[in-house]
N, C-alpha and C. Protein backbone atom coordinates (compact mmCIF):
# COMPACT_ATOMS: atom_id res chain seq x y z
N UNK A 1 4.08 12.50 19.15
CA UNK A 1 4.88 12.36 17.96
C UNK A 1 4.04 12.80 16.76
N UNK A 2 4.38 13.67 15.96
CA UNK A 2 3.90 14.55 14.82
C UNK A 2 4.35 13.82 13.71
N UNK A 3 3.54 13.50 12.35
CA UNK A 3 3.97 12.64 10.90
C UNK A 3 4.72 14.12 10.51
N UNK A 4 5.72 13.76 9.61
CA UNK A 4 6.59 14.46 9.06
C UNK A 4 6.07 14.37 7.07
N UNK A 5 5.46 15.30 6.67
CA UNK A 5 5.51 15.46 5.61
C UNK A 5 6.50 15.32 4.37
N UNK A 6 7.01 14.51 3.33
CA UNK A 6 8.48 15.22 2.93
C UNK A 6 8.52 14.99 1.33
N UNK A 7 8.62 15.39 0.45
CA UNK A 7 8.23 15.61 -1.17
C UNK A 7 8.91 14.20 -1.54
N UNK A 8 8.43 14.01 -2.86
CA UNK A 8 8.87 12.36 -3.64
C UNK A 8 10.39 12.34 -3.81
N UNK A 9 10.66 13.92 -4.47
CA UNK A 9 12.15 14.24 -4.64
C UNK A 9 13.06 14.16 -3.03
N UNK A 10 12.46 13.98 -2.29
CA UNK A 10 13.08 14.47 -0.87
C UNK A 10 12.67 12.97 -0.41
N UNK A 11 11.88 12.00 -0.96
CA UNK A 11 11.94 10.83 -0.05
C UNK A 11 13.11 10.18 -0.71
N UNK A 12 13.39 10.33 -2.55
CA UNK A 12 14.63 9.76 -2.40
C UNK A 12 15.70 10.18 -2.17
N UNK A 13 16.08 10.89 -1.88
CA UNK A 13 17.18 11.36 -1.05
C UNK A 13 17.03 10.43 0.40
N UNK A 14 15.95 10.37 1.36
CA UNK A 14 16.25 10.17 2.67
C UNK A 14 15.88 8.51 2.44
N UNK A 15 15.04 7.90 1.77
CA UNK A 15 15.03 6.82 1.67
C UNK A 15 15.69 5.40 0.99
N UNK A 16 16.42 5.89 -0.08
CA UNK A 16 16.95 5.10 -1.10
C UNK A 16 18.53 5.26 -1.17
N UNK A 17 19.02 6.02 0.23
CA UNK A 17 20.75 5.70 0.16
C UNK A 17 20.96 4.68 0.48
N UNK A 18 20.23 3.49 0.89
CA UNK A 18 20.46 2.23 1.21
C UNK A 18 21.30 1.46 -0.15
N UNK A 19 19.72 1.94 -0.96
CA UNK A 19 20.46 1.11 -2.35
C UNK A 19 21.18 1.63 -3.08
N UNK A 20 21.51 3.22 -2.86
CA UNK A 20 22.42 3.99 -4.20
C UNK A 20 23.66 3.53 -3.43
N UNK A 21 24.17 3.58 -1.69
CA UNK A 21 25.38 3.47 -1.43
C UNK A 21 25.75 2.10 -1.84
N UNK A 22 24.78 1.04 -2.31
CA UNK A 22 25.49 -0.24 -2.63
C UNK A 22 25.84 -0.25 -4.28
N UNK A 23 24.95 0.75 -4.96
CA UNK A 23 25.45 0.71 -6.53
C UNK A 23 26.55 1.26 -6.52
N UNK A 24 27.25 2.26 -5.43
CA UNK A 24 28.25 3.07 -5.60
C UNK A 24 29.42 2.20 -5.76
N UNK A 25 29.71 1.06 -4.46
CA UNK A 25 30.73 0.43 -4.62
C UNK A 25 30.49 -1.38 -4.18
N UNK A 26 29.26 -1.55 -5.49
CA UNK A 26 28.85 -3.05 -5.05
C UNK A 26 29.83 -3.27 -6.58
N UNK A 27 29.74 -3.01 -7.78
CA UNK A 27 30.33 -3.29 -8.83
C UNK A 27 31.78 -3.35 -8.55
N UNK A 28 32.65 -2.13 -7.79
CA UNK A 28 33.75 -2.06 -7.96
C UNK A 28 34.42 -3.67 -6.82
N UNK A 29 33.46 -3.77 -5.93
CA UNK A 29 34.44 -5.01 -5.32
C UNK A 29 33.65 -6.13 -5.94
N UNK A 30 32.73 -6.31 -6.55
CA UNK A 30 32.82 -7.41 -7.56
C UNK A 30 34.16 -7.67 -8.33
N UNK A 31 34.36 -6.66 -8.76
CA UNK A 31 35.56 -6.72 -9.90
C UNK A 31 36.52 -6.95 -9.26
N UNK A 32 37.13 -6.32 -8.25
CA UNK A 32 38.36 -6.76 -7.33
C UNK A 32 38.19 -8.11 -6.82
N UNK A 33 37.08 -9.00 -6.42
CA UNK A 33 37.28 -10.05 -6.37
C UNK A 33 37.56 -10.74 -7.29
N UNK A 34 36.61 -10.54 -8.13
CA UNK A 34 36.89 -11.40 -9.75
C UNK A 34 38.55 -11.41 -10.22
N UNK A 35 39.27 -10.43 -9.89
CA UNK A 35 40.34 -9.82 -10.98
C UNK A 35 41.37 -10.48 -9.93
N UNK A 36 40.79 -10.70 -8.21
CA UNK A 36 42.23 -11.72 -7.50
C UNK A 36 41.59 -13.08 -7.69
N UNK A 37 40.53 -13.44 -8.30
CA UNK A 37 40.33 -14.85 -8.35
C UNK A 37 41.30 -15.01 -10.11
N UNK A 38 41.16 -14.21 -10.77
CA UNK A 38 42.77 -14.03 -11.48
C UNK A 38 41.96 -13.85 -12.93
N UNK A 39 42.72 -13.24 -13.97
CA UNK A 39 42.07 -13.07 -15.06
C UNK A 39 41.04 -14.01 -16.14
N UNK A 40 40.90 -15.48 -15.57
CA UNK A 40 40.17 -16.32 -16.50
C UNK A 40 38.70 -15.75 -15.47
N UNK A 41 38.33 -15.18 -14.62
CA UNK A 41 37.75 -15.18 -13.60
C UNK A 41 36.84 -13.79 -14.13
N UNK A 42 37.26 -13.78 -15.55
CA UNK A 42 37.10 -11.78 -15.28
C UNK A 42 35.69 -12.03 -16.34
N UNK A 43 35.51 -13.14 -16.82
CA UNK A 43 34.14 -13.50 -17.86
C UNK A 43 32.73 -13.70 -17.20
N UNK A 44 33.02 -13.73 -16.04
CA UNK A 44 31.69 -13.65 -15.06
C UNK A 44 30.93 -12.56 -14.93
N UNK A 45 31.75 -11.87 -14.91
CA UNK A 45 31.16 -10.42 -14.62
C UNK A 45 29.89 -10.08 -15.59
N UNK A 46 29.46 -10.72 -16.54
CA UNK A 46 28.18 -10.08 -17.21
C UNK A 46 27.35 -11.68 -16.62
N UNK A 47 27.21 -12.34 -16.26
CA UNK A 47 26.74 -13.59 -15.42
C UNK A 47 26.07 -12.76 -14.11
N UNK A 48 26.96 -12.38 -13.68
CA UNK A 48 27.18 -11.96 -12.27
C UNK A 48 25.91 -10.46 -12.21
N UNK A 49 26.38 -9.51 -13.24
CA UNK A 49 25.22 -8.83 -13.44
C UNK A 49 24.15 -8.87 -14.04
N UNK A 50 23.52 -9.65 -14.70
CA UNK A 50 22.69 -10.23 -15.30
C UNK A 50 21.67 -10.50 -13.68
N UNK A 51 22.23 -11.97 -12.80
CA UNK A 51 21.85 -11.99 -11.55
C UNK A 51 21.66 -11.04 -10.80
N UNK A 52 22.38 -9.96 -10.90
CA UNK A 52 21.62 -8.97 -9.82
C UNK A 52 20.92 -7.99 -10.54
N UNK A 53 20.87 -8.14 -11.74
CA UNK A 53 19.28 -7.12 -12.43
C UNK A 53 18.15 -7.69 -12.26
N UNK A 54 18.08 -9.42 -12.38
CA UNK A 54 17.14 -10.21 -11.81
C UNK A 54 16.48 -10.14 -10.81
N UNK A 55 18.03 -10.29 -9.83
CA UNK A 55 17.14 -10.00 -8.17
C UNK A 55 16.46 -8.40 -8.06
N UNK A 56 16.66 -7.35 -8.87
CA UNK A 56 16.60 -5.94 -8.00
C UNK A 56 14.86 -6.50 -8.84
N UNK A 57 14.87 -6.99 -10.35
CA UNK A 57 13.89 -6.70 -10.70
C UNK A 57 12.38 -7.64 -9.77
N UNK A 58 13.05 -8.66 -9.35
CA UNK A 58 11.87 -9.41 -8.32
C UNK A 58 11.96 -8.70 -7.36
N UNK A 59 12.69 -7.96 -6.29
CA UNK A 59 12.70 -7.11 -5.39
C UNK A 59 11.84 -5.94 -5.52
N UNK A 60 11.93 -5.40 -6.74
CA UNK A 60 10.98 -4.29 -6.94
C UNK A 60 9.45 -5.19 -7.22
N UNK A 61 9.13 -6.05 -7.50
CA UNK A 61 7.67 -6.71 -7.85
C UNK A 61 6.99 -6.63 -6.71
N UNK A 62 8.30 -7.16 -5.85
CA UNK A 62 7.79 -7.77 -4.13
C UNK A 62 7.72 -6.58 -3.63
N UNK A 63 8.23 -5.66 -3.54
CA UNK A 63 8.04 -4.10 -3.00
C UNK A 63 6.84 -3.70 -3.61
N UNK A 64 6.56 -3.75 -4.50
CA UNK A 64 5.71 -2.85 -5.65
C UNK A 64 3.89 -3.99 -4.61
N UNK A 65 4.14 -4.72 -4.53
CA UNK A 65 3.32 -6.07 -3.55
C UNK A 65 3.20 -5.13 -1.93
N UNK A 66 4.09 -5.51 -1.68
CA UNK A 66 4.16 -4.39 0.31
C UNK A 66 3.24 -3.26 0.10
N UNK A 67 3.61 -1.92 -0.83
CA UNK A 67 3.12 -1.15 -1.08
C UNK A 67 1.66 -1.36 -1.14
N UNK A 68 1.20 -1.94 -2.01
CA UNK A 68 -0.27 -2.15 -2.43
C UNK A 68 -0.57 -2.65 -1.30
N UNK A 69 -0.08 -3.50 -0.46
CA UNK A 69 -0.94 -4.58 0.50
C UNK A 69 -0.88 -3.28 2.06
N UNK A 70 0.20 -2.32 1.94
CA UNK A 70 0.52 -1.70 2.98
C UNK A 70 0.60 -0.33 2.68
N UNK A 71 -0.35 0.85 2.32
CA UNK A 71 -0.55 2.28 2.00
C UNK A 71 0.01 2.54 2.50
N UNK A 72 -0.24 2.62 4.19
CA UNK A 72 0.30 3.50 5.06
C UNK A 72 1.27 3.16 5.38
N UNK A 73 2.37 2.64 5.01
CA UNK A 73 3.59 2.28 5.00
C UNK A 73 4.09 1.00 6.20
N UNK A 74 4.81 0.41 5.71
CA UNK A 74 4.91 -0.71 6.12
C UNK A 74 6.25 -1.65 5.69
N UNK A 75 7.51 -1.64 6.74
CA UNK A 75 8.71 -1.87 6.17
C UNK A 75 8.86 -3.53 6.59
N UNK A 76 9.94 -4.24 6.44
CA UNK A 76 10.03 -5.53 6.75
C UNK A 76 9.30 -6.18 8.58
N UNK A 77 9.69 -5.34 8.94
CA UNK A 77 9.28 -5.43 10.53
C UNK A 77 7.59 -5.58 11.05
N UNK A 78 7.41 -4.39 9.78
CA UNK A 78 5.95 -4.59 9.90
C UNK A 78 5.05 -6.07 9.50
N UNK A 79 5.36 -5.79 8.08
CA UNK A 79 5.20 -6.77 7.09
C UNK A 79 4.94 -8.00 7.94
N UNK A 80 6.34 -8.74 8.38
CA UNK A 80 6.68 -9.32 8.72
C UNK A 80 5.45 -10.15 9.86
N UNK A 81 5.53 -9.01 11.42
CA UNK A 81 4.92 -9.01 12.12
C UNK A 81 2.94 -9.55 12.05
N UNK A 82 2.66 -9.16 10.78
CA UNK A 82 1.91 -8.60 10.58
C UNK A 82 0.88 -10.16 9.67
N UNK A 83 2.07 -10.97 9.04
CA UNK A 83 1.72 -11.66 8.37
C UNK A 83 2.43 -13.24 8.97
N UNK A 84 3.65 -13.17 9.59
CA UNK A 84 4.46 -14.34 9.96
C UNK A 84 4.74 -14.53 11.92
N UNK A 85 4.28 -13.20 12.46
CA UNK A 85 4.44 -13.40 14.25
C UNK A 85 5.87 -12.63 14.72
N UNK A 86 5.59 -12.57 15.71
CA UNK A 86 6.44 -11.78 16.49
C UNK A 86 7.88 -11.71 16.54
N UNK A 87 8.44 -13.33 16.64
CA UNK A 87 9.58 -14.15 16.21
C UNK A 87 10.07 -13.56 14.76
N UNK A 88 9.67 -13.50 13.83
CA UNK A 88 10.21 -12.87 12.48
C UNK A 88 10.08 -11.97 12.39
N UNK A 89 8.89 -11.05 12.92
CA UNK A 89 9.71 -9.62 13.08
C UNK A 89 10.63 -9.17 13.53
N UNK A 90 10.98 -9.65 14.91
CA UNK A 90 12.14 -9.63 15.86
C UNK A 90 13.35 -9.82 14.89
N UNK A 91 13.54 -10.63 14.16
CA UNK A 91 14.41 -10.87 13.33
C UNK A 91 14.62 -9.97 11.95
N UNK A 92 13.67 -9.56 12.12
CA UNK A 92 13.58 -8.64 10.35
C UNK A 92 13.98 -7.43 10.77
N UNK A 93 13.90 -6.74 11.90
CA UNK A 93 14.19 -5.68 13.02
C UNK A 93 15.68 -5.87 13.03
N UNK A 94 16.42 -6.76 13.63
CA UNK A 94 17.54 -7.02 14.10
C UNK A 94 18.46 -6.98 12.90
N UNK A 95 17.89 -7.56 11.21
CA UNK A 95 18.78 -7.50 10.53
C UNK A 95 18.58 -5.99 10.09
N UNK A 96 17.48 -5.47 9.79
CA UNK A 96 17.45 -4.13 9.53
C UNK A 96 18.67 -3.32 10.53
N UNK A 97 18.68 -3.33 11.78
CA UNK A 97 19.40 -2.49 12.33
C UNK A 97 21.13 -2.94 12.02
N UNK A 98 21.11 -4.45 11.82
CA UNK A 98 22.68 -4.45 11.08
C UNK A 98 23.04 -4.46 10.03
N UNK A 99 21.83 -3.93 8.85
CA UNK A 99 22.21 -3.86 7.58
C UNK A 99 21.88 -2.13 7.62
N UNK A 100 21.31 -1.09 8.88
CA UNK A 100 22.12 0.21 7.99
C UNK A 100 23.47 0.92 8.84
N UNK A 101 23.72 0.05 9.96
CA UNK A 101 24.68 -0.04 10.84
C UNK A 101 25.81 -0.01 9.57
N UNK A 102 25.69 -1.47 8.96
CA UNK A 102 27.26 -2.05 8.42
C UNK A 102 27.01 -0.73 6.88
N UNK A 103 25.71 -0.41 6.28
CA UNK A 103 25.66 0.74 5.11
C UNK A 103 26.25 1.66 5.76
N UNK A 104 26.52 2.29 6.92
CA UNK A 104 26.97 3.64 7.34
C UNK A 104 28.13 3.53 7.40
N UNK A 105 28.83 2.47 7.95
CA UNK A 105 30.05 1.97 7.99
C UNK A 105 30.91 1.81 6.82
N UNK A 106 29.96 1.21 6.20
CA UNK A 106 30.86 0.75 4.88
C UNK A 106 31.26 2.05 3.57
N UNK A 107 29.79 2.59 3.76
CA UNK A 107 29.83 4.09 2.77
C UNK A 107 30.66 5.10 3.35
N UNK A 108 30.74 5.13 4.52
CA UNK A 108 31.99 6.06 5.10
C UNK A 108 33.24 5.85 4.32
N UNK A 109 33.57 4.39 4.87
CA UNK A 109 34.97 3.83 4.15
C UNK A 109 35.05 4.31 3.16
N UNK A 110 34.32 3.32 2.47
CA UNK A 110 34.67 3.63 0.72
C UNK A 110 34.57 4.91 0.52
N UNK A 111 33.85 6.24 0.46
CA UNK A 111 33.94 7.38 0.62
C UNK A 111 35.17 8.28 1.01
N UNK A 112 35.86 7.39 1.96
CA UNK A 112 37.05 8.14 2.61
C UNK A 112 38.14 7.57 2.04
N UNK A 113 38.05 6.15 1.84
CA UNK A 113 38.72 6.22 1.12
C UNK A 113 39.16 6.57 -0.64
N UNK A 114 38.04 6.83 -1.15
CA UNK A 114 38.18 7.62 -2.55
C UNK A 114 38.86 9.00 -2.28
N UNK A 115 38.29 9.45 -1.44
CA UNK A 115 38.86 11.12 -0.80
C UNK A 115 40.10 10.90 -0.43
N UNK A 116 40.77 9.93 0.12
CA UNK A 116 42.05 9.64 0.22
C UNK A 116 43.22 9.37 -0.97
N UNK A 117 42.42 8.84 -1.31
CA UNK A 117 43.16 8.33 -3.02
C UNK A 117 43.43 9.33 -4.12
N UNK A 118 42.36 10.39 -3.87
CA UNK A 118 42.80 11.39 -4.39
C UNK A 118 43.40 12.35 -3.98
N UNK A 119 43.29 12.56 -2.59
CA UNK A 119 44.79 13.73 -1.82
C UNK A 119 45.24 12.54 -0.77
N UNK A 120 45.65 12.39 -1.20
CA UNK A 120 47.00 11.33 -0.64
C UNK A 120 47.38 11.87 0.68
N UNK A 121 47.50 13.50 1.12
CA UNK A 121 47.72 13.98 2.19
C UNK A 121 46.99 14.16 2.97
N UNK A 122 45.52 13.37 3.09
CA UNK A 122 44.78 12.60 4.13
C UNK A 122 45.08 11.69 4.68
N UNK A 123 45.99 11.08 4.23
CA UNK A 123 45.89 9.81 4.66
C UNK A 123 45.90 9.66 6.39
N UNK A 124 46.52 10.33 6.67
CA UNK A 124 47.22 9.92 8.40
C UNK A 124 46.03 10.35 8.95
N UNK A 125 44.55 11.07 8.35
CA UNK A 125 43.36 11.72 8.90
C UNK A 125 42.36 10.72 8.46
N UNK A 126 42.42 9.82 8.17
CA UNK A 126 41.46 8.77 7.99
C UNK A 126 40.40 8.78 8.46
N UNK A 127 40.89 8.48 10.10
CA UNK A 127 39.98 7.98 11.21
C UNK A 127 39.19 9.05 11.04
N UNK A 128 40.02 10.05 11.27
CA UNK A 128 39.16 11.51 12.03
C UNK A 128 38.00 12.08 11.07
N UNK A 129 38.46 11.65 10.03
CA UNK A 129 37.26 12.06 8.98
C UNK A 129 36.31 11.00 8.52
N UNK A 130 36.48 10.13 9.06
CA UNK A 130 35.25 8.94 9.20
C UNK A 130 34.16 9.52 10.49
N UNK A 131 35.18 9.46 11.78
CA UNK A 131 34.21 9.90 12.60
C UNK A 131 33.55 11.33 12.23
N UNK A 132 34.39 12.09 11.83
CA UNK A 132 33.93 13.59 11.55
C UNK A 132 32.43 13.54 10.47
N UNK A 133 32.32 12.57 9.46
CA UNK A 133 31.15 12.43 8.44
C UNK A 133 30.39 11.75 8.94
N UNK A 134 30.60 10.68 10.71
CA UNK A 134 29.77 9.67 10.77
C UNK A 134 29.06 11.25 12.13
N UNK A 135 29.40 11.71 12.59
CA UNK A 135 28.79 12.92 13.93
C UNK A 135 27.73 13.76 12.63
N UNK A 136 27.95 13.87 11.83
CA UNK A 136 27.77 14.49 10.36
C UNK A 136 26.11 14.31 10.53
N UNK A 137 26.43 13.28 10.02
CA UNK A 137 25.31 12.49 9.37
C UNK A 137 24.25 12.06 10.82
N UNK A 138 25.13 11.92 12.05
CA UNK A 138 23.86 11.77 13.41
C UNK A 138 23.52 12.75 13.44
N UNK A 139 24.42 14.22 13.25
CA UNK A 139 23.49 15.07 13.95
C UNK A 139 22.14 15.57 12.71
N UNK A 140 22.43 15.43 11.33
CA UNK A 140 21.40 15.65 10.38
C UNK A 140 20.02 14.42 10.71
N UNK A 141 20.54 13.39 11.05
CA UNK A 141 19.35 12.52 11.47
C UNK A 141 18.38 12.69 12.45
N UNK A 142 19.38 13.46 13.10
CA UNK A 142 18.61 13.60 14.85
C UNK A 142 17.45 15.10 14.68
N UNK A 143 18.06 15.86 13.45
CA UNK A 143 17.33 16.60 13.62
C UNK A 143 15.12 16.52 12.37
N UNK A 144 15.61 15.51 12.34
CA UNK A 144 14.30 14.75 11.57
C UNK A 144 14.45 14.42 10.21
N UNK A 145 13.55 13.39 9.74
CA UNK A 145 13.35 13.00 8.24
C UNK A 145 13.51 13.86 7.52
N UNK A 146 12.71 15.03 7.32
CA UNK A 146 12.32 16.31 6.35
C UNK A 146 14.08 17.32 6.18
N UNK A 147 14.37 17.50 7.70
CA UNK A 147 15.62 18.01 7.68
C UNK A 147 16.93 16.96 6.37
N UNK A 148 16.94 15.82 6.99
CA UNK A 148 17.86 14.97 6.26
C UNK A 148 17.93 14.65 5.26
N UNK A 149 16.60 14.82 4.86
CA UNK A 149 16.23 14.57 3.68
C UNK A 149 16.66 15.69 2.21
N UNK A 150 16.68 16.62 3.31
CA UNK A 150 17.11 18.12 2.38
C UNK A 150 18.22 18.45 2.33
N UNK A 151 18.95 18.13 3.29
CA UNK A 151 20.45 17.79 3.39
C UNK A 151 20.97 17.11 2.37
N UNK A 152 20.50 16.12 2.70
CA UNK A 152 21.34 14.69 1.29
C UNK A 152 20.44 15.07 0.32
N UNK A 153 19.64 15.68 -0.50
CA UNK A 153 18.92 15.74 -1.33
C UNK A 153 19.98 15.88 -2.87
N UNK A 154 20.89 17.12 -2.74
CA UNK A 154 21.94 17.59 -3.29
C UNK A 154 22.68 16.25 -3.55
N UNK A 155 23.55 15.73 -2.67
CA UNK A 155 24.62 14.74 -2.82
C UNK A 155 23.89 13.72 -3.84
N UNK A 156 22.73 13.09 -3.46
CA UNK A 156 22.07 12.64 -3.44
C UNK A 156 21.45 12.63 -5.86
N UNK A 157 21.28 13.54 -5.74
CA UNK A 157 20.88 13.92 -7.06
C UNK A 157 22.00 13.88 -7.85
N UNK A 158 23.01 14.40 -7.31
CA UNK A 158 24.96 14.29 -8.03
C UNK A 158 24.93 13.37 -8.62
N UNK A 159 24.86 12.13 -7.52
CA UNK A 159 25.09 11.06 -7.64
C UNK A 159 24.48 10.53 -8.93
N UNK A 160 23.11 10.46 -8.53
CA UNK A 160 22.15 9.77 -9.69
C UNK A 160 22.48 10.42 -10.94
């Protein structure tokens, strides 16, 4: 197995759709909850974000911490392993694999369904274009970091 080289501009692209696909549509179902918990409900919302500028900003301290303590890179599993035993890695592993499981899942959706909402004459192609973006996206993975990375690099920059 060969290390894969891949530029700062190209790690966020392959590394940080975790957190851009949740800025994409973490606000909008805040608000849809807020707005069926009914309009006195709708004053939270700067409460509500306030708390999660908090958490990203201790999240980045504690990352900015991993980093320093771990050069050569070192994700929860490691970390974990490394400092707490086998048992919590096992676990830091397991949620990792169902938190980018349910991100692939979920960014599809919402994705397809925005694309839906705006040509309406998708609709009855839903499925097929979920699976069609989810074969998409395996076969760009399968073909390595550096590849995927250059792929989503574009979308990726739109976005931001």
């Amino acid at each position: 197995m060969t290390e894969e080289q891949i530029t700062p501009i190209e790690g966020l692209s392959a590394l940080s759709l975790d957190a851009l696909t949740s800025v994409a549509y973490g606000p909008e179902a805040i608000i849809v909850v807020l707005a069926l918990a009914g309009a006195s409900s709708l004053h939270l919302i700067v409460p509500i974000t306030v708390a999660i500028v908090a958490l990203l900003v201790i999240l980045v301290f504690f990352y900015r911490q991993v980093i320093d303590a771990y050069p050569g890179g070192g994700g929860a599993y490691a970390v974990s392993r490394a400092n707490l035993g086998i048992g919590s890695s096992l676990v830091a592993g397991a949620a990792l694999i169902v938190d980018y499981t349910l991100t692939v899942a979920v960014s599809i959706a919402a994705g397809v369904a925005a694309l839906t909402s705006a040509f309406p004459g998708l609709n009855s192609a839903t499925v097929p274009i979920c699976l069609g973006i989810l074969a998409l996206i395996t076969l760009l993975n399968m073909r390595g970091l550096g590849a995927s990375a250059r792929a989503f690099l574009l979308p990726t920059l739109v976005f931001i």
